[in-house]
C-alpha atoms as a PDB file:
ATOM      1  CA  UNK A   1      18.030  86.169-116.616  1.00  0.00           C
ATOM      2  CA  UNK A   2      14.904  87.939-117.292  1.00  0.00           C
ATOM      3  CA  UNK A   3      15.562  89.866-113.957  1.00  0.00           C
ATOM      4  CA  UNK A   4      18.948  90.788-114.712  1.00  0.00           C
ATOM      5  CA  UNK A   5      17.558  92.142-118.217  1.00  0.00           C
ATOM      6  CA  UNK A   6      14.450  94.445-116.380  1.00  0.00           C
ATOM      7  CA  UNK A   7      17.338  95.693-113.845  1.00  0.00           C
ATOM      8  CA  UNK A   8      19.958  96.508-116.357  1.00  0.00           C
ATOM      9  CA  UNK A   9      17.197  98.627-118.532  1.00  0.00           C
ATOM     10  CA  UNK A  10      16.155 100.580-115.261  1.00  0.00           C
ATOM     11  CA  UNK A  11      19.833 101.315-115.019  1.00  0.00           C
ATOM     12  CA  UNK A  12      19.761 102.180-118.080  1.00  0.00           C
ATOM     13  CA  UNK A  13      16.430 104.843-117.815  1.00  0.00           C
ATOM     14  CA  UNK A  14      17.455 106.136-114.970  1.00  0.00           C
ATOM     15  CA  UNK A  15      21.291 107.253-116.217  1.00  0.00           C
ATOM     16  CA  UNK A  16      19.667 109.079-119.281  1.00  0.00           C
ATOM     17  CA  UNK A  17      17.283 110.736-117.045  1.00  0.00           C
ATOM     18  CA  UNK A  18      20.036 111.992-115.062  1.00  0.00           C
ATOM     19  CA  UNK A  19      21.514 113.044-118.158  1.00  0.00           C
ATOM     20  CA  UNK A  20      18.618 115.527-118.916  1.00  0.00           C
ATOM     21  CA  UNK A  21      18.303 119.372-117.582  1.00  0.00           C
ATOM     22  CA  UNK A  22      15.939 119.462-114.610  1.00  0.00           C
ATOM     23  CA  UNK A  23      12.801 121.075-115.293  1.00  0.00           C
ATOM     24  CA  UNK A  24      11.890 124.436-114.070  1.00  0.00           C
ATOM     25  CA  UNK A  25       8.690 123.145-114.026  1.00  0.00           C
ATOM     26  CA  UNK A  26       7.031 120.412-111.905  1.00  0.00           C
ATOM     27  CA  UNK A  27       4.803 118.224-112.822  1.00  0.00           C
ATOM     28  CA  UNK A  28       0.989 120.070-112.782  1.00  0.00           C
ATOM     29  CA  UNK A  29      -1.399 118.744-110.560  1.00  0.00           C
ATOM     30  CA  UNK A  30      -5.249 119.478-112.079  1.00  0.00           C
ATOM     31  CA  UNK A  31      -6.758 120.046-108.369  1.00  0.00           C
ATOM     32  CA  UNK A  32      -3.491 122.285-107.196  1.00  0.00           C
ATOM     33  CA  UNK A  33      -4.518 125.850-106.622  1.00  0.00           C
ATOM     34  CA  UNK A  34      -1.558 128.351-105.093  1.00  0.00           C
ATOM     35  CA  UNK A  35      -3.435 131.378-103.075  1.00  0.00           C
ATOM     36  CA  UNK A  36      -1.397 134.559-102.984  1.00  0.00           C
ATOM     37  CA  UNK A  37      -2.029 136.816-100.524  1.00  0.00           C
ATOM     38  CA  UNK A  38      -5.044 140.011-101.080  1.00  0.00           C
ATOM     39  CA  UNK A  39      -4.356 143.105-103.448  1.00  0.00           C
ATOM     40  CA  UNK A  40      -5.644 145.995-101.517  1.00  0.00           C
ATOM     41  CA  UNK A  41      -8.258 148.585-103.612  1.00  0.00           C
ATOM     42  CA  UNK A  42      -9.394 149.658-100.653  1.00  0.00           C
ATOM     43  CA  UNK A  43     -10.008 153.520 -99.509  1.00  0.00           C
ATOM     44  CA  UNK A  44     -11.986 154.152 -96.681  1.00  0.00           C
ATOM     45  CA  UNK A  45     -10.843 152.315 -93.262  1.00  0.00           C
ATOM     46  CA  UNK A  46     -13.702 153.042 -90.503  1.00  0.00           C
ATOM     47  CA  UNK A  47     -12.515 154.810 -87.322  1.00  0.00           C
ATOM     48  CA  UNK A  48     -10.166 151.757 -86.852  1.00  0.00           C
ATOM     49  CA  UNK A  49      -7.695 152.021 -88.780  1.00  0.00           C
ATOM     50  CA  UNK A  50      -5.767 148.848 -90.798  1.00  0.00           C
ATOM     51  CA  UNK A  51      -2.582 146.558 -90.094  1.00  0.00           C
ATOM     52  CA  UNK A  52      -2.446 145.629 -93.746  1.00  0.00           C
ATOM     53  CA  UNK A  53       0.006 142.611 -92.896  1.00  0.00           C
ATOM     54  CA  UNK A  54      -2.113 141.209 -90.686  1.00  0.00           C
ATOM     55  CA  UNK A  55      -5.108 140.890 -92.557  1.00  0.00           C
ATOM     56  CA  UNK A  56      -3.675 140.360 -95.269  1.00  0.00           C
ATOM     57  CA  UNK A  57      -2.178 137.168 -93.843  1.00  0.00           C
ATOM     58  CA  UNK A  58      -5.669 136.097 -92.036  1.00  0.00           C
ATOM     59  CA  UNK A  59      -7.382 136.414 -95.460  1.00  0.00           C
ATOM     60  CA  UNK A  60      -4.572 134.222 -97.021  1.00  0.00           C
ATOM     61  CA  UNK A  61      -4.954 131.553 -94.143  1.00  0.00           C
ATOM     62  CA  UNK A  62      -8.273 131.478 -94.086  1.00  0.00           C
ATOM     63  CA  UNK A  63      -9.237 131.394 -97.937  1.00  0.00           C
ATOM     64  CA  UNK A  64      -6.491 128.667 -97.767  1.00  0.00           C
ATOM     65  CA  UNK A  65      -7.862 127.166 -95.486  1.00  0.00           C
ATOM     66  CA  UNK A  66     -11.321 127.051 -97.499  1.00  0.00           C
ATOM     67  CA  UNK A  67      -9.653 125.799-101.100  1.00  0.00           C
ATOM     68  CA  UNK A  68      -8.299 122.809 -99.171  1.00  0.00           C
ATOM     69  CA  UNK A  69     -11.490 121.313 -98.216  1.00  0.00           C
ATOM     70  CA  UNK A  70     -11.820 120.867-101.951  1.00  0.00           C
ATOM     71  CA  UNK A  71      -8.160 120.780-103.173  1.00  0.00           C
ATOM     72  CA  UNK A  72      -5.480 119.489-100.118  1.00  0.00           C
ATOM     73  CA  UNK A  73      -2.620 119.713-102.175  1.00  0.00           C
ATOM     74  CA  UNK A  74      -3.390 123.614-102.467  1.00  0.00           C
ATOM     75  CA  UNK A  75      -0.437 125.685-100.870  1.00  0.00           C
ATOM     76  CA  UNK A  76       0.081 129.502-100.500  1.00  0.00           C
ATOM     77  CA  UNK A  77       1.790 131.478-103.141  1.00  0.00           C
ATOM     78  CA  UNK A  78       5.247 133.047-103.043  1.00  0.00           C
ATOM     79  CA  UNK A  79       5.990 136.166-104.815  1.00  0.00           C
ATOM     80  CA  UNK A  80       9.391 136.187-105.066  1.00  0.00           C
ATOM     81  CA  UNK A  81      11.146 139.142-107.651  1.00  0.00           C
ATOM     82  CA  UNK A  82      11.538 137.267-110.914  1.00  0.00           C
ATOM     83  CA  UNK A  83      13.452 137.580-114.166  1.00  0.00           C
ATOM     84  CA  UNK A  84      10.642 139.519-116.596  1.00  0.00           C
ATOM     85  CA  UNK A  85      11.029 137.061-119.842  1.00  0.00           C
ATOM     86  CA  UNK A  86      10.388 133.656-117.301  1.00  0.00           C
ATOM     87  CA  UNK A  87       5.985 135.637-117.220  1.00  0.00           C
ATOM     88  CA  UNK A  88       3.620 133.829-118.629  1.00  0.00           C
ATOM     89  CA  UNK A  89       2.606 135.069-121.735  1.00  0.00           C
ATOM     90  CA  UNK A  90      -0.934 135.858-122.273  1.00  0.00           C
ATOM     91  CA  UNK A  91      -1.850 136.123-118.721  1.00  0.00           C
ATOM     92  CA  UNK A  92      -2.118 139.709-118.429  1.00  0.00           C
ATOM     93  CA  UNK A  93      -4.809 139.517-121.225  1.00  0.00           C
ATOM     94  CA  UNK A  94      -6.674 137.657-119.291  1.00  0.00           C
ATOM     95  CA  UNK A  95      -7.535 140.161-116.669  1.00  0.00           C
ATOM     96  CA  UNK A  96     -10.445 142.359-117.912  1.00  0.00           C
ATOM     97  CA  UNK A  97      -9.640 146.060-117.662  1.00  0.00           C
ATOM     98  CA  UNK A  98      -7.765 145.490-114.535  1.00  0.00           C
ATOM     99  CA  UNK A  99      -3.722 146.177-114.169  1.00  0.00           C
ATOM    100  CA  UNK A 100      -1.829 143.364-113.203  1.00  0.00           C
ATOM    101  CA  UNK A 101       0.496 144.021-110.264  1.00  0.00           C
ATOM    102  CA  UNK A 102       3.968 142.733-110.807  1.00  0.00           C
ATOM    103  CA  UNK A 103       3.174 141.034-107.230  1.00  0.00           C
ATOM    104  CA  UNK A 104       0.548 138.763-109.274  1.00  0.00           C
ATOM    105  CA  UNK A 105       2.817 138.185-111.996  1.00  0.00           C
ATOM    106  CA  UNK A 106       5.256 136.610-109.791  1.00  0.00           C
ATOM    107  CA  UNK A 107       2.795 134.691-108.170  1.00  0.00           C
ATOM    108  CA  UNK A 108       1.410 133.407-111.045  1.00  0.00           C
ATOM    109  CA  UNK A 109       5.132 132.432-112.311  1.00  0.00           C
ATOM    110  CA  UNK A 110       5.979 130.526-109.180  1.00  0.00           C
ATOM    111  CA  UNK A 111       2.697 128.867-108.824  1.00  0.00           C
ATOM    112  CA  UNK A 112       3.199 127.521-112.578  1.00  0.00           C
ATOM    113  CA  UNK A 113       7.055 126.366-112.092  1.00  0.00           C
ATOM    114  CA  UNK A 114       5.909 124.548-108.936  1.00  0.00           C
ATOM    115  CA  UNK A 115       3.063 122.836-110.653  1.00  0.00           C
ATOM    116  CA  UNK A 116       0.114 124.405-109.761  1.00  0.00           C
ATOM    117  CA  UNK A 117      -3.162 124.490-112.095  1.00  0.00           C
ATOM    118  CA  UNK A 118      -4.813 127.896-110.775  1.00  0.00           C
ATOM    119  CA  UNK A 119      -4.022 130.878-109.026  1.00  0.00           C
ATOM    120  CA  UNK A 120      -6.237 132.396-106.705  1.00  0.00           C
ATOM    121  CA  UNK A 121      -6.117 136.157-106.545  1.00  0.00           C
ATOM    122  CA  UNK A 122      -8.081 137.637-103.895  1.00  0.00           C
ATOM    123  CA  UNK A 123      -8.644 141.567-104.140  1.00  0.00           C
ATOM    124  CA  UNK A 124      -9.948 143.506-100.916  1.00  0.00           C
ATOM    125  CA  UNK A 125     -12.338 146.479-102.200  1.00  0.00           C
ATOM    126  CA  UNK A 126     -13.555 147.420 -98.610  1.00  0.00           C
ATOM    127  CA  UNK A 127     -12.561 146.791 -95.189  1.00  0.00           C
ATOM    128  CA  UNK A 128     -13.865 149.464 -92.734  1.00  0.00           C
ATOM    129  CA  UNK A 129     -13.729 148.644 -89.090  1.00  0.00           C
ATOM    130  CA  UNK A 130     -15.786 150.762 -86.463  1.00  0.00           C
ATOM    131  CA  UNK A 131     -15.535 151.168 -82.746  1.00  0.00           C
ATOM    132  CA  UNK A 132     -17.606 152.784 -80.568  1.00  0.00           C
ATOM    133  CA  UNK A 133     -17.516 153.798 -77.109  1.00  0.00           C
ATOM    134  CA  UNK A 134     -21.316 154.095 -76.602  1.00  0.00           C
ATOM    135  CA  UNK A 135     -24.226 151.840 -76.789  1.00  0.00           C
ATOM    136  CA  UNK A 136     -26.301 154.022 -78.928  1.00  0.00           C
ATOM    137  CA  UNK A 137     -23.146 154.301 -81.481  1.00  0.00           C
ATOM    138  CA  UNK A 138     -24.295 150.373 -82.326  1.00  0.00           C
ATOM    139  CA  UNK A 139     -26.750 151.563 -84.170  1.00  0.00           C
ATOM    140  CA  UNK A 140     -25.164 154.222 -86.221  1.00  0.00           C
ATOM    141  CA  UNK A 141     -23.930 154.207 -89.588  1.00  0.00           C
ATOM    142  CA  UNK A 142     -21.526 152.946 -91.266  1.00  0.00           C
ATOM    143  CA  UNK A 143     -20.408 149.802 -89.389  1.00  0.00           C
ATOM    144  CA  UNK A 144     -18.144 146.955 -90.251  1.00  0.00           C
ATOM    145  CA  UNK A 145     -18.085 145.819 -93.957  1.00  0.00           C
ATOM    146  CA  UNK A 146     -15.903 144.097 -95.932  1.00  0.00           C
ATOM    147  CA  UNK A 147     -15.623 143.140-100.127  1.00  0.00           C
ATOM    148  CA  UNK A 148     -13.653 141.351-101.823  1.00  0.00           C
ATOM    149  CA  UNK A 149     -12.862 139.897-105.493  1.00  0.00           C
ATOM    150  CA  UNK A 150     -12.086 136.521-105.954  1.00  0.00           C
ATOM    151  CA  UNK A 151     -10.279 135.698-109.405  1.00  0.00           C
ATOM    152  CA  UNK A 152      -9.208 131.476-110.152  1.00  0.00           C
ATOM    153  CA  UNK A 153      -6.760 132.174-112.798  1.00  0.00           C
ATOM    154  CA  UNK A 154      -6.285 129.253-114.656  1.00  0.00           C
ATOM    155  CA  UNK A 155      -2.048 128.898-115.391  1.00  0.00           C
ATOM    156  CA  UNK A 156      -1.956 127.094-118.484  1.00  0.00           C
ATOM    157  CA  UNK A 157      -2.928 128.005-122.293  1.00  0.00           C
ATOM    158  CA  UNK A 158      -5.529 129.180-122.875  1.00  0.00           C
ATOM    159  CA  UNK A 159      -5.698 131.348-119.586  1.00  0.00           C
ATOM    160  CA  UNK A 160      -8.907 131.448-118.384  1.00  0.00           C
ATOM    161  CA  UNK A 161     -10.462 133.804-115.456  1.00  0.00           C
ATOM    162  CA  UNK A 162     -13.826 133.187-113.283  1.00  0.00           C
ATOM    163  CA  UNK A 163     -14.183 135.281-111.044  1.00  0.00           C
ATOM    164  CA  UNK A 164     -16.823 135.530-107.631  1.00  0.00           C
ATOM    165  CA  UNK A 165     -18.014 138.727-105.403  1.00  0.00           C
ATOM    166  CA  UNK A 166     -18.343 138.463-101.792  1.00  0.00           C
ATOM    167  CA  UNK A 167     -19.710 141.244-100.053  1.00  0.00           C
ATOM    168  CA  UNK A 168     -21.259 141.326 -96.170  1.00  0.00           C
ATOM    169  CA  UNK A 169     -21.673 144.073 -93.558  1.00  0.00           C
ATOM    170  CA  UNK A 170     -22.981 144.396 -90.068  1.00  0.00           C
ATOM    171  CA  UNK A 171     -26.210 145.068 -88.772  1.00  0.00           C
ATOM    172  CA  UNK A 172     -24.541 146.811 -85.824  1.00  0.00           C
ATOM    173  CA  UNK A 173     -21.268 147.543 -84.383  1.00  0.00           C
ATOM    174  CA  UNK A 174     -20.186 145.282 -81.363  1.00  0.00           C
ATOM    175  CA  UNK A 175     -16.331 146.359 -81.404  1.00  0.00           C
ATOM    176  CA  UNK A 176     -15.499 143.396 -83.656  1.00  0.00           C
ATOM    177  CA  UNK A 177     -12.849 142.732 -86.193  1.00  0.00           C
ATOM    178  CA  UNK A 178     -13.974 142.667 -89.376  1.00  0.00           C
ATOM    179  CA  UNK A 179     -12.983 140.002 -90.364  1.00  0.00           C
ATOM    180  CA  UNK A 180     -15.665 138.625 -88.055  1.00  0.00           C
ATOM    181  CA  UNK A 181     -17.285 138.715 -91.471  1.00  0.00           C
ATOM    182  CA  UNK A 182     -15.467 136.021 -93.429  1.00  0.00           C
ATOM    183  CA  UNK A 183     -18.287 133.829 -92.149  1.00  0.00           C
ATOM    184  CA  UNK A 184     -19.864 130.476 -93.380  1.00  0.00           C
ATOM    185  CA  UNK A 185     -21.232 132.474 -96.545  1.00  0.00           C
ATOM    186  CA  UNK A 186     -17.737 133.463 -97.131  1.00  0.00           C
ATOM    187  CA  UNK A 187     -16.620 129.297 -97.168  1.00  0.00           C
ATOM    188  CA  UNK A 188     -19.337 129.171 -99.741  1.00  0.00           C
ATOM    189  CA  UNK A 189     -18.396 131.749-102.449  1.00  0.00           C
ATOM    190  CA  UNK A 190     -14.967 130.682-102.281  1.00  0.00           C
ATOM    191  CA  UNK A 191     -16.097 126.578-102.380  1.00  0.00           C
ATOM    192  CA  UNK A 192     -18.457 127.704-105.131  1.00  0.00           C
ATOM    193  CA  UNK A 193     -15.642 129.319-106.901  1.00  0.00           C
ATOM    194  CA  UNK A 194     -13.090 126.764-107.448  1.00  0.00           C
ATOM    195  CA  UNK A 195     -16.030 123.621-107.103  1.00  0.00           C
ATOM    196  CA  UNK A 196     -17.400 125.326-110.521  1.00  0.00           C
ATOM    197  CA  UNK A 197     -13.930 125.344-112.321  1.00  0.00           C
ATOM    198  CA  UNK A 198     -11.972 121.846-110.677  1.00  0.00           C
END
């Protein structure tokens, strides 16, 4: 009888839950962090050149693949176009003097709706790749360097920004990628970054 009872009132829950409006939110996870791909500030692009898409989606993958060794449930973050009025209020303000790109905003909306605690927005300040055709052009200026922002924006009241500086350039040019750069001090700024604030 007592059986019967516990079944019928799990009936029960579960017909007024299906009752209720789905949430546009999901459920927040404290150790979920949603990476959205770089923001470029970036001028000067070495005798190289730049396929923005494609390091833009190598930096993604690999700062993704960083946060993860510290938070597995983190994903990367869509930017799809969204409806103004569904922002989250008060996160612009967080930002200090820096203009939000509607790309952020978006990723900071879809990162919240799908449950996600922080944002992390990575912004490329330099990325100059050299070639050269010549041994004795190894040891000329510039050669490869890269910089980048790292901001953890924290998605909930009160928004909250920490934010981390990575810089590194070669000692020479040996034809590399830059990205050659991203190297084990990379893993640690980034580790250091979201260690300090999850």
């Amino acid at each position: 009888m007592i059986l019967a009872m516990t079944a019928a009132s799990a009936c029960a829950a579960a017909a007024a839950d299906s009752n209720r409006p789905p949430s546009t939110k999901s459920p927040s996870s404290a150790g979920r962090v949603f990476v959205m791909a770089p923001i470029w500030r970036a001028n000067e692009s070495g005798n190289v050149g730049r396929d923005f898409r494609t390091i833009g989606a190598e930096v993604t993958a690999r700062i993704l693949a960083i946060v993860r060794e510290r938070c597995p449930e983190s994903q990367i973050a869509e930017m799809p176009p969204r409806d103004p009025r569904r922002g989250l209020p008060g996160y612009p303000r967080t930002v200090d003097a820096e203009t939000v790109t509607t790309e952020e905003l978006n990723a900071a909306s879809h990162a919240y709706e799908q449950g996600a605690a922080y944002l992390l927005v990575p912004t490329i300040t330099e990325w100059k790749e050299m070639r050269t055709g010549d041994p004795i052009g190894a040891f000329i200026l510039p050669h490869n360097s890269v910089a980048m922002t790292l901001r953890l924006m924290r998605l909930q009241a009160p928004f909250d920004s920490q934010r981390a500086v990575y810089r590194n350039r070669a000692r020479f040019t040996f034809n590399q990628p830059a990205d050659h750069l991203l190297n084990g001090r990379f893993r640690d700024v980034v580790l250091g970054l979201v260690s300090r604030n999850i």
